[in-house]
N, C-alpha and C. Protein backbone atom coordinates (compact mmCIF):
# COMPACT_ATOMS: atom_id res chain seq x y z
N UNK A 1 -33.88 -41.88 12.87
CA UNK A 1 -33.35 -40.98 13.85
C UNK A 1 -31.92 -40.56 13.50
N UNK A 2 -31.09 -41.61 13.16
CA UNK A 2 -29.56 -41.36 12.45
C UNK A 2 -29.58 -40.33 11.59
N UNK A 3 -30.56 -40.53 10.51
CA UNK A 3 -30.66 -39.45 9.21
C UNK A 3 -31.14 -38.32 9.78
N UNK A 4 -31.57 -37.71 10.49
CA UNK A 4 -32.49 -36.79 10.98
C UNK A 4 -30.88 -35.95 12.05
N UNK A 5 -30.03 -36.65 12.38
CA UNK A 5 -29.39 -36.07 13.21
C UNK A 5 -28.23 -35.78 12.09
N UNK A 6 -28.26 -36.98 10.82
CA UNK A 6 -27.32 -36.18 10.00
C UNK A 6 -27.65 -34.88 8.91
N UNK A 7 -28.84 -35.28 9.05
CA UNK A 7 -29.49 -34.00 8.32
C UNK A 7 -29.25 -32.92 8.85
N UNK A 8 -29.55 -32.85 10.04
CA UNK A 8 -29.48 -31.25 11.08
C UNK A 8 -27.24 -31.01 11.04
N UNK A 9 -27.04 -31.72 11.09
CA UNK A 9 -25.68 -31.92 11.27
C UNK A 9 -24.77 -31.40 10.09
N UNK A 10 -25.18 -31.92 8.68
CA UNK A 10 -25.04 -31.11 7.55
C UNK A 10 -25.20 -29.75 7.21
N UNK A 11 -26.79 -29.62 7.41
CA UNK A 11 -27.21 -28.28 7.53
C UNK A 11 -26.46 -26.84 8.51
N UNK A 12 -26.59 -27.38 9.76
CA UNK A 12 -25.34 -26.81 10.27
C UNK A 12 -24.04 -26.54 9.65
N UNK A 13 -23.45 -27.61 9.23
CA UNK A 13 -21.64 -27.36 8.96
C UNK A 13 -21.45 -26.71 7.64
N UNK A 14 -22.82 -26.77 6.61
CA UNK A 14 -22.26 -26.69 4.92
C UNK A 14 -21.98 -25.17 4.73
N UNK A 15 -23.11 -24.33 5.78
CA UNK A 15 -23.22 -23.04 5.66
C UNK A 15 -22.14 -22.23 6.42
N UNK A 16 -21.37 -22.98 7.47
CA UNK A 16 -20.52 -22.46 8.33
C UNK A 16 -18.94 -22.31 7.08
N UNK A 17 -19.05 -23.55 6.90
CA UNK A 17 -18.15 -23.87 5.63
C UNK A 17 -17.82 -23.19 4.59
N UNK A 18 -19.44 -22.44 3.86
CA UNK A 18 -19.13 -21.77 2.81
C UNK A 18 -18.76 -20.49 3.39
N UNK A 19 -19.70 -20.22 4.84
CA UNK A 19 -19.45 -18.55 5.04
C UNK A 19 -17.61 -18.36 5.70
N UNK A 20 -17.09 -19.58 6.35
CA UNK A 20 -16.18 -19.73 6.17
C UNK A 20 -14.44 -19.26 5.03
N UNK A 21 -15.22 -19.95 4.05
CA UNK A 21 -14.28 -19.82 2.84
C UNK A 21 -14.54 -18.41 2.39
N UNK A 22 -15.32 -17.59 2.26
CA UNK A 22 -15.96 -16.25 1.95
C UNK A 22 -15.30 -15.18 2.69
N UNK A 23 -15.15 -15.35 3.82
CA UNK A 23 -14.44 -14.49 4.87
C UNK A 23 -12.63 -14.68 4.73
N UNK A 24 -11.85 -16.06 4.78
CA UNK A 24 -10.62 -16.00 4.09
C UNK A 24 -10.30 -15.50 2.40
N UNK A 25 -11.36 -15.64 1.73
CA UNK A 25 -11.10 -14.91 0.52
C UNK A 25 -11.28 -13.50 0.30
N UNK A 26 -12.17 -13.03 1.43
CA UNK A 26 -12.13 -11.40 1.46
C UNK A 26 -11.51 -10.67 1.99
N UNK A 27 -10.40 -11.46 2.82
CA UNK A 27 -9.49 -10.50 3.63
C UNK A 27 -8.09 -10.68 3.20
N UNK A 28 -7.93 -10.66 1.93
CA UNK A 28 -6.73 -10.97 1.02
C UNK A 28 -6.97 -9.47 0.39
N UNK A 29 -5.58 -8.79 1.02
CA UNK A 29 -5.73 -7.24 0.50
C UNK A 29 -5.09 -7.12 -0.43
N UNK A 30 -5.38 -6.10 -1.56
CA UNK A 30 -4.33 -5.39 -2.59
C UNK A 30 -3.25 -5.13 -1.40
N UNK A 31 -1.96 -5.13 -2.74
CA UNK A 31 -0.85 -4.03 -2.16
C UNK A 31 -1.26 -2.82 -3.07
N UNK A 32 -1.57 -1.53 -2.04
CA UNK A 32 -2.10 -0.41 -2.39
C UNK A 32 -0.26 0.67 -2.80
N UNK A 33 -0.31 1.59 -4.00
CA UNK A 33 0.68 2.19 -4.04
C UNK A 33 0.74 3.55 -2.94
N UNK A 34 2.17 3.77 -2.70
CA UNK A 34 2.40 4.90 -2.06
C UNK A 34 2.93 5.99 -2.23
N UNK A 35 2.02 7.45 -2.08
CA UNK A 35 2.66 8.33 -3.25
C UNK A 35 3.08 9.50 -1.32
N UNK A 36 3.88 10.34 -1.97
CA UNK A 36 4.40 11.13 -0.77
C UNK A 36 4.66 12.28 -2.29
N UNK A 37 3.74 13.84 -1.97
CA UNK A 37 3.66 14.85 -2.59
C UNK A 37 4.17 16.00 -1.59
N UNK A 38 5.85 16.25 -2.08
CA UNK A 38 6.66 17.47 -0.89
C UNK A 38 5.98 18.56 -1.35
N UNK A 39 5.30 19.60 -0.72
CA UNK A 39 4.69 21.10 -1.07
C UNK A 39 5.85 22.12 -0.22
N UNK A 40 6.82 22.96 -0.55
CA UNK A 40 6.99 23.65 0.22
C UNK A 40 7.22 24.93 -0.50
N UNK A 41 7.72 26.14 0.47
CA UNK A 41 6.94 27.36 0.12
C UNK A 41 8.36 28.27 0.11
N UNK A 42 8.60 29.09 -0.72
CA UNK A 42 10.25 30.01 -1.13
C UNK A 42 11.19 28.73 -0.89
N UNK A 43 11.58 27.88 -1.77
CA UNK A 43 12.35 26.96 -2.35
C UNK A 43 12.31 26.81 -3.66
N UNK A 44 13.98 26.96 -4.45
CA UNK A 44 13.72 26.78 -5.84
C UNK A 44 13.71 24.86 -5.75
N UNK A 45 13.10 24.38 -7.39
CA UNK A 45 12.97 23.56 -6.93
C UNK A 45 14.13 22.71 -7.39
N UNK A 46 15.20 23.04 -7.78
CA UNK A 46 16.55 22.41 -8.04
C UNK A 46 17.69 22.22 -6.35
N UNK A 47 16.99 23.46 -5.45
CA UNK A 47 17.76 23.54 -3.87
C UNK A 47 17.26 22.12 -3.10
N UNK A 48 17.63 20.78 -3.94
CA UNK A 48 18.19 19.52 -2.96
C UNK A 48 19.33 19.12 -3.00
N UNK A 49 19.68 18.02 -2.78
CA UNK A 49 21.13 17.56 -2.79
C UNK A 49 21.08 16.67 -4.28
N UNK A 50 20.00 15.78 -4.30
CA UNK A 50 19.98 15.07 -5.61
C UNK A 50 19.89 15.61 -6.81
N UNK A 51 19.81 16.85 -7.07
CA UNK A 51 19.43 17.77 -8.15
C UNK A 51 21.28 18.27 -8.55
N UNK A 52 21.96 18.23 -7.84
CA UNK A 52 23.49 18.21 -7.85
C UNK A 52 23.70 19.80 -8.39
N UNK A 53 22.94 20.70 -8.21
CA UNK A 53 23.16 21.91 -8.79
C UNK A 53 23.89 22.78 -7.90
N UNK A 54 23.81 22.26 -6.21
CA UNK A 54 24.18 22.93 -4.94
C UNK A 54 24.66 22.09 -4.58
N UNK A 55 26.32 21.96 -4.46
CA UNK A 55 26.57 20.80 -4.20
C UNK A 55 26.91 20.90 -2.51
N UNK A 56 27.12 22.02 -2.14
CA UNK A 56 27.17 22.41 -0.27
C UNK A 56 26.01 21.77 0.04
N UNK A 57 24.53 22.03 -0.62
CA UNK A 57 23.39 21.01 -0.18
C UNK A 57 23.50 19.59 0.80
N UNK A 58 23.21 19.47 1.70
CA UNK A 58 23.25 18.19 1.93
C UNK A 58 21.48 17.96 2.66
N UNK A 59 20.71 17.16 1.86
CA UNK A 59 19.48 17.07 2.27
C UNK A 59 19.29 15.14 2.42
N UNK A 60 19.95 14.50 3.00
CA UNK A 60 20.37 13.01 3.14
C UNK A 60 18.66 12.21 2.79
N UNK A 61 17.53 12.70 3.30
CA UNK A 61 16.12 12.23 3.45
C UNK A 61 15.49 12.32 2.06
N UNK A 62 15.88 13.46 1.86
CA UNK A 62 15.20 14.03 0.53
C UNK A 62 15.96 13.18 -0.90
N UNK A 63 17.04 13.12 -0.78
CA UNK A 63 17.90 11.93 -1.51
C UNK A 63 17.58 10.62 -1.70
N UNK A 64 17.13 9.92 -0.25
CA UNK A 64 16.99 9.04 0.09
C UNK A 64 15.84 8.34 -0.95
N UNK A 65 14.82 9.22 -0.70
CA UNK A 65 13.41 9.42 -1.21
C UNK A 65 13.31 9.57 -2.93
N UNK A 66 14.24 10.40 -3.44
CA UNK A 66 14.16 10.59 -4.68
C UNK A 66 15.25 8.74 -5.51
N UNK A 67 15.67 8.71 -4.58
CA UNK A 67 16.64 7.00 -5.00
C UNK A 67 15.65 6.05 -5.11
N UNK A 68 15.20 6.01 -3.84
CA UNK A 68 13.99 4.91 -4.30
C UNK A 68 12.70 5.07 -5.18
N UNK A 69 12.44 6.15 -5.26
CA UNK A 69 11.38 6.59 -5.80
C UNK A 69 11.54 7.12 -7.32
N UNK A 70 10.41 7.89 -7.49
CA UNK A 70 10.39 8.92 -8.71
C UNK A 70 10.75 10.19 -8.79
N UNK A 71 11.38 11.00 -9.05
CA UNK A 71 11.68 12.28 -8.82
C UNK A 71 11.21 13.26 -10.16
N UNK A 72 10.64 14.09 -10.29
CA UNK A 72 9.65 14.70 -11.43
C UNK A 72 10.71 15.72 -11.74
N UNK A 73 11.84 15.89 -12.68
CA UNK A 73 12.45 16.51 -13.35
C UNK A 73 11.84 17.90 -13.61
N UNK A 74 10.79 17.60 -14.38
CA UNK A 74 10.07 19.10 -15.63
C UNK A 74 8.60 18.85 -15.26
N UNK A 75 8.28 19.75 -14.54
CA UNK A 75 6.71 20.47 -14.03
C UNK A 75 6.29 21.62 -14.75
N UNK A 76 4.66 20.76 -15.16
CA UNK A 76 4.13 21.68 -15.68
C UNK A 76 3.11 23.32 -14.48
């Protein structure tokens, strides 16, 4: 009767266990990259502040953005 209740008792916990461990290993996310593409429309594309060509420019966000980031010089 002992074995019979540890049997059922095993059976129960081994599968909870593995589906367990399966579910903490699948919810371990990438860090995904983040891209931000400015489109805008009658702007040359040197008229920011970081481009230093206008120096009255003051675009503080757009600066901000090109510091931490990548800023694409020469477009094809």
């Amino acid at each position: 009767m002992k074995i019979n209740r540890l049997i059922v008792l095993l059976l129960i916990l081994i599968p909870n266990l593995v589906l367990n461990a399966q579910k903490r290993h699948k919810t371990k996310k990438l860090k995904q990259p983040n891209f931000l593409f400015v489109l805008v429309d009658d702007q040359p594309f040197d008229a920011v502040g970081c481009s230093g060509r206008y120096p009255f420019l003051q675009t503080p966000n757009i600066d901000r953005l090109a510091k931490e980031g990548l800023m694409q010089k020469i477009s094809l």
